[in-house]
N, C-alpha and C. Protein backbone atom coordinates (compact mmCIF):
# COMPACT_ATOMS: atom_id res chain seq x y z
N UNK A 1 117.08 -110.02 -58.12
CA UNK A 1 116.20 -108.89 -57.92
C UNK A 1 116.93 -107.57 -58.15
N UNK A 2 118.26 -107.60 -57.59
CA UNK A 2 118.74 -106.03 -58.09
C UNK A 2 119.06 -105.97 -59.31
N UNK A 3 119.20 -107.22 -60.30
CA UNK A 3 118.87 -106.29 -61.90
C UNK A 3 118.15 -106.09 -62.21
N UNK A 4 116.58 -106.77 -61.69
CA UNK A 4 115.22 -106.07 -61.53
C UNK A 4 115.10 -104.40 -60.98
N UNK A 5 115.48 -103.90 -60.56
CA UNK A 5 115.74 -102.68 -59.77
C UNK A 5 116.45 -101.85 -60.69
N UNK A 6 117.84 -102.12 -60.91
CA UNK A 6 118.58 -101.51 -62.10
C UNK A 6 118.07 -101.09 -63.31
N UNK A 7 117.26 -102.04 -63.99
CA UNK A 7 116.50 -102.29 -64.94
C UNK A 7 115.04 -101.08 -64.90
N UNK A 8 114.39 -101.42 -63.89
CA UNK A 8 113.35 -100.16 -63.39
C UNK A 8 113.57 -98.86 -63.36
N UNK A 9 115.07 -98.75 -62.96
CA UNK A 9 115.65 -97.24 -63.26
C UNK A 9 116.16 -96.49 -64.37
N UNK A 10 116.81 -97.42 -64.94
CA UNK A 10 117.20 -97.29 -66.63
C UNK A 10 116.08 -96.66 -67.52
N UNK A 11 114.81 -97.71 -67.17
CA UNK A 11 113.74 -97.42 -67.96
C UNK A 11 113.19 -96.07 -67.54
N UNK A 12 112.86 -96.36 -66.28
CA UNK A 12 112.79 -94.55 -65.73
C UNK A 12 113.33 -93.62 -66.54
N UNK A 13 114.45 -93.77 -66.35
CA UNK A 13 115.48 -92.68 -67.05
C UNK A 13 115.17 -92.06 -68.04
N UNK A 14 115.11 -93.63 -69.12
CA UNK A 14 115.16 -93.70 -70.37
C UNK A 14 113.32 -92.51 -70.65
N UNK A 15 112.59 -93.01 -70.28
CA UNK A 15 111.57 -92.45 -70.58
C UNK A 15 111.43 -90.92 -70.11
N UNK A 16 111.94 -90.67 -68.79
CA UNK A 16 112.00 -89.00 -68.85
C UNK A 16 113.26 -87.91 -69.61
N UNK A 17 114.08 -88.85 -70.02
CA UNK A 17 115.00 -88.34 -71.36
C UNK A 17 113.97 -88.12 -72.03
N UNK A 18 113.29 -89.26 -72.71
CA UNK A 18 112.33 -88.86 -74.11
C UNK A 18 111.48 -87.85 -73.97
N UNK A 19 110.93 -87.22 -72.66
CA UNK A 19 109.76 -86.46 -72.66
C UNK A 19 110.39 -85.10 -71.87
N UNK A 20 111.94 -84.44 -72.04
CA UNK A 20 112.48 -83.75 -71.68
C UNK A 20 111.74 -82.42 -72.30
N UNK A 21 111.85 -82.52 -73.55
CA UNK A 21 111.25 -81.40 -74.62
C UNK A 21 109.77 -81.18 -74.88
N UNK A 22 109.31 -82.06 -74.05
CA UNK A 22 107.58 -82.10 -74.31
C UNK A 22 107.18 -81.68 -73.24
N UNK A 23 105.42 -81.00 -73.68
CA UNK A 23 104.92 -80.72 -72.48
C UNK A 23 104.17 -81.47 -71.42
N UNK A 24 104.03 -82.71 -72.26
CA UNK A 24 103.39 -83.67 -71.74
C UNK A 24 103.61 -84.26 -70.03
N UNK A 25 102.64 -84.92 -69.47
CA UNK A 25 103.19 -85.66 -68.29
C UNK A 25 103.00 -86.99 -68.91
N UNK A 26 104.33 -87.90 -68.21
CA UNK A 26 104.32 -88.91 -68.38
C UNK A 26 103.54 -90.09 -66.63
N UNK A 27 103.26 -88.94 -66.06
CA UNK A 27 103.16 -89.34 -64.82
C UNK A 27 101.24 -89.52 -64.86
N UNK A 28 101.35 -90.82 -64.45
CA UNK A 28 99.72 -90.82 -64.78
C UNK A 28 99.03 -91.03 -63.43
N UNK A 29 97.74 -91.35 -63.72
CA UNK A 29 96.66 -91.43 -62.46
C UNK A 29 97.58 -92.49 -61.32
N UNK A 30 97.49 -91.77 -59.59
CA UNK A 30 97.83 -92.66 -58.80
C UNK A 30 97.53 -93.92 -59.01
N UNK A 31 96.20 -93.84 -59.04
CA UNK A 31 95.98 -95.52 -58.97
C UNK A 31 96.41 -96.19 -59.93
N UNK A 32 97.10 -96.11 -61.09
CA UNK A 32 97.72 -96.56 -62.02
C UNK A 32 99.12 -97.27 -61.48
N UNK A 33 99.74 -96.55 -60.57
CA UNK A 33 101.21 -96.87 -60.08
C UNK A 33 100.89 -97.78 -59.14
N UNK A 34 99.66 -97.56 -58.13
CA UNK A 34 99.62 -98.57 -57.09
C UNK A 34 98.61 -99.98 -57.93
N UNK A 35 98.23 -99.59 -59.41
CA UNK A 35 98.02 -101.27 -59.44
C UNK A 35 99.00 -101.82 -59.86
N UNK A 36 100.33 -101.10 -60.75
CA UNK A 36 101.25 -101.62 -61.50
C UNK A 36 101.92 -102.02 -60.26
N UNK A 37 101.93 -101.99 -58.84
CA UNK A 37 102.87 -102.45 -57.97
C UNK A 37 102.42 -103.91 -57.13
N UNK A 38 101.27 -104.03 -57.15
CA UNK A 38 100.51 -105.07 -56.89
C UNK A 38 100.87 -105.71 -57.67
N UNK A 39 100.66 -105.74 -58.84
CA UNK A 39 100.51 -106.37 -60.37
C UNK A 39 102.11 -107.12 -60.04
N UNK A 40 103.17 -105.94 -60.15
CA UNK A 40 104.61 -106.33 -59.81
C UNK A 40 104.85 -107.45 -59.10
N UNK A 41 103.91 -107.15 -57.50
CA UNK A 41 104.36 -108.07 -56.77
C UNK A 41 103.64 -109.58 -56.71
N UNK A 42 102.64 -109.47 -58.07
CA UNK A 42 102.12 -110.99 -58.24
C UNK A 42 103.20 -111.62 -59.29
N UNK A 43 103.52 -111.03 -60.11
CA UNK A 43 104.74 -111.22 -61.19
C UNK A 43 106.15 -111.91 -60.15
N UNK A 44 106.61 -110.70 -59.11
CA UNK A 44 107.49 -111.48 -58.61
C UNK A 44 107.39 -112.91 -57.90
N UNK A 45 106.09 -112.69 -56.99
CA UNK A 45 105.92 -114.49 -56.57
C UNK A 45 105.76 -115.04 -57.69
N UNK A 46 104.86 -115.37 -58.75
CA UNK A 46 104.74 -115.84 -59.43
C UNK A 46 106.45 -116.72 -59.94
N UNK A 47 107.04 -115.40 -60.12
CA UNK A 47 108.63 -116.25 -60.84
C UNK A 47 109.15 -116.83 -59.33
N UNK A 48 109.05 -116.65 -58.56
CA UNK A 48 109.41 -116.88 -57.15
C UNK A 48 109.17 -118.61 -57.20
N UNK A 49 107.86 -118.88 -57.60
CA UNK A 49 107.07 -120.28 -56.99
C UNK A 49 107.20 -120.56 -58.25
N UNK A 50 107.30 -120.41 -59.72
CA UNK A 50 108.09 -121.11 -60.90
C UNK A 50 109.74 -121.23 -61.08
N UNK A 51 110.38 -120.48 -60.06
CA UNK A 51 111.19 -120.58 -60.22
C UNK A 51 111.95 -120.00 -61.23
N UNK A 52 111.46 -118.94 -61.80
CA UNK A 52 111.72 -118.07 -62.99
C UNK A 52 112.36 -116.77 -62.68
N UNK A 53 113.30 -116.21 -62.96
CA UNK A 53 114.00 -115.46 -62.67
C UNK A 53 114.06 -114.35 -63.64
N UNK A 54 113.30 -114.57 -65.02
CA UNK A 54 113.02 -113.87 -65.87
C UNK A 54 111.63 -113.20 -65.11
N UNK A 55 110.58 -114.18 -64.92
CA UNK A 55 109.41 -113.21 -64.08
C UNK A 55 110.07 -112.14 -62.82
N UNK A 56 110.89 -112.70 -61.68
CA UNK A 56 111.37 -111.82 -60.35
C UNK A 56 112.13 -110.90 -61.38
N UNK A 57 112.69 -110.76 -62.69
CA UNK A 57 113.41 -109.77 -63.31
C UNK A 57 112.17 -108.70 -63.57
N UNK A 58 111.39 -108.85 -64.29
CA UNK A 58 110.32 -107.96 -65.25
C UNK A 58 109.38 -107.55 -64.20
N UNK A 59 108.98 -108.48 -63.00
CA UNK A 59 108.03 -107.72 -62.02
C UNK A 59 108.56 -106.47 -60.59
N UNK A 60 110.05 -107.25 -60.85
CA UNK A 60 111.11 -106.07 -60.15
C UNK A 60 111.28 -104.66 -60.77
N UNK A 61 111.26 -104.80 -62.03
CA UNK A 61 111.33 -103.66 -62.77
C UNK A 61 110.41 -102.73 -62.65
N UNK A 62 108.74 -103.65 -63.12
CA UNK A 62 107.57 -103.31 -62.67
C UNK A 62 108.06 -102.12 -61.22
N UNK A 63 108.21 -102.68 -60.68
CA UNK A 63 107.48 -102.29 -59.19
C UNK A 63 108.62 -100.86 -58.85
N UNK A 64 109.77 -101.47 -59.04
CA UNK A 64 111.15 -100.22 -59.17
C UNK A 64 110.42 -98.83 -59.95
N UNK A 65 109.81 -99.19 -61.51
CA UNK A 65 109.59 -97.59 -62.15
C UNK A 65 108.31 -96.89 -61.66
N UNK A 66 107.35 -97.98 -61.18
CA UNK A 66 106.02 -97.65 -60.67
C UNK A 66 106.52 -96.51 -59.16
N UNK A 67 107.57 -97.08 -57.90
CA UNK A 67 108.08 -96.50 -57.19
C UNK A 67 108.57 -95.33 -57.44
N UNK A 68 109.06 -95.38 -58.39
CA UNK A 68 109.34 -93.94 -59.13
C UNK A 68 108.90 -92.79 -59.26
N UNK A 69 107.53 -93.24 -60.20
CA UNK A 69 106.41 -92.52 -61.28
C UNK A 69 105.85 -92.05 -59.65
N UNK A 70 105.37 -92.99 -58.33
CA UNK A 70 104.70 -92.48 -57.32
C UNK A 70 105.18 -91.33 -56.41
N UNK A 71 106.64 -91.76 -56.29
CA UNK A 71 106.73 -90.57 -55.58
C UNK A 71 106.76 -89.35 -55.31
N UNK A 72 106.83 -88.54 -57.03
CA UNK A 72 106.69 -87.21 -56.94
C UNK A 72 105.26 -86.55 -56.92
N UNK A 73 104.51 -87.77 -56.80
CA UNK A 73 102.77 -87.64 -56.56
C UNK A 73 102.70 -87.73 -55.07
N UNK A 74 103.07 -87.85 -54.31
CA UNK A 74 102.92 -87.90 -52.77
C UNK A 74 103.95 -86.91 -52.20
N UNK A 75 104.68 -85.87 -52.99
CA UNK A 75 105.40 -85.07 -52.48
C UNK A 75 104.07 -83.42 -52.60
């Protein structure tokens, strides 16, 4: 799970590097972050009860950049 996490932040990163120079928001509708975290945490059981560690990787990530994207919306 913490290269799931690692991974969530990178991408973070990576994506507000790209949109440094733009005026754009990359930050979208709340409810967007709180389904991508749900969503996350069916991904992680899911690899959990297959036993897949590639799913607990990609739904960790999920849920890590979604945590992200939310919090400067609740500040």
């Amino acid at each position: 799970m913490k290269y799931g996490i690692i991974l969530g932040i990178l991408y973070f990163k990576l994506m507000n590097k790209g949109l440094e120079d733009s005026n754009c928001s990359y930050i979208s509708n709340i409810w967007t972050d709180i389904l991508a975290f749900i969503i996350g945490i069916i991904i992680v059981n899911k690899g959990i009860n297959y036993n897949d560690s590639t799913l607990q990787l990609l739904g960790t990530a999920i849920i890590t950049e979604h945590i992200l994207q939310f919090y400067p919306k609740i500040l």
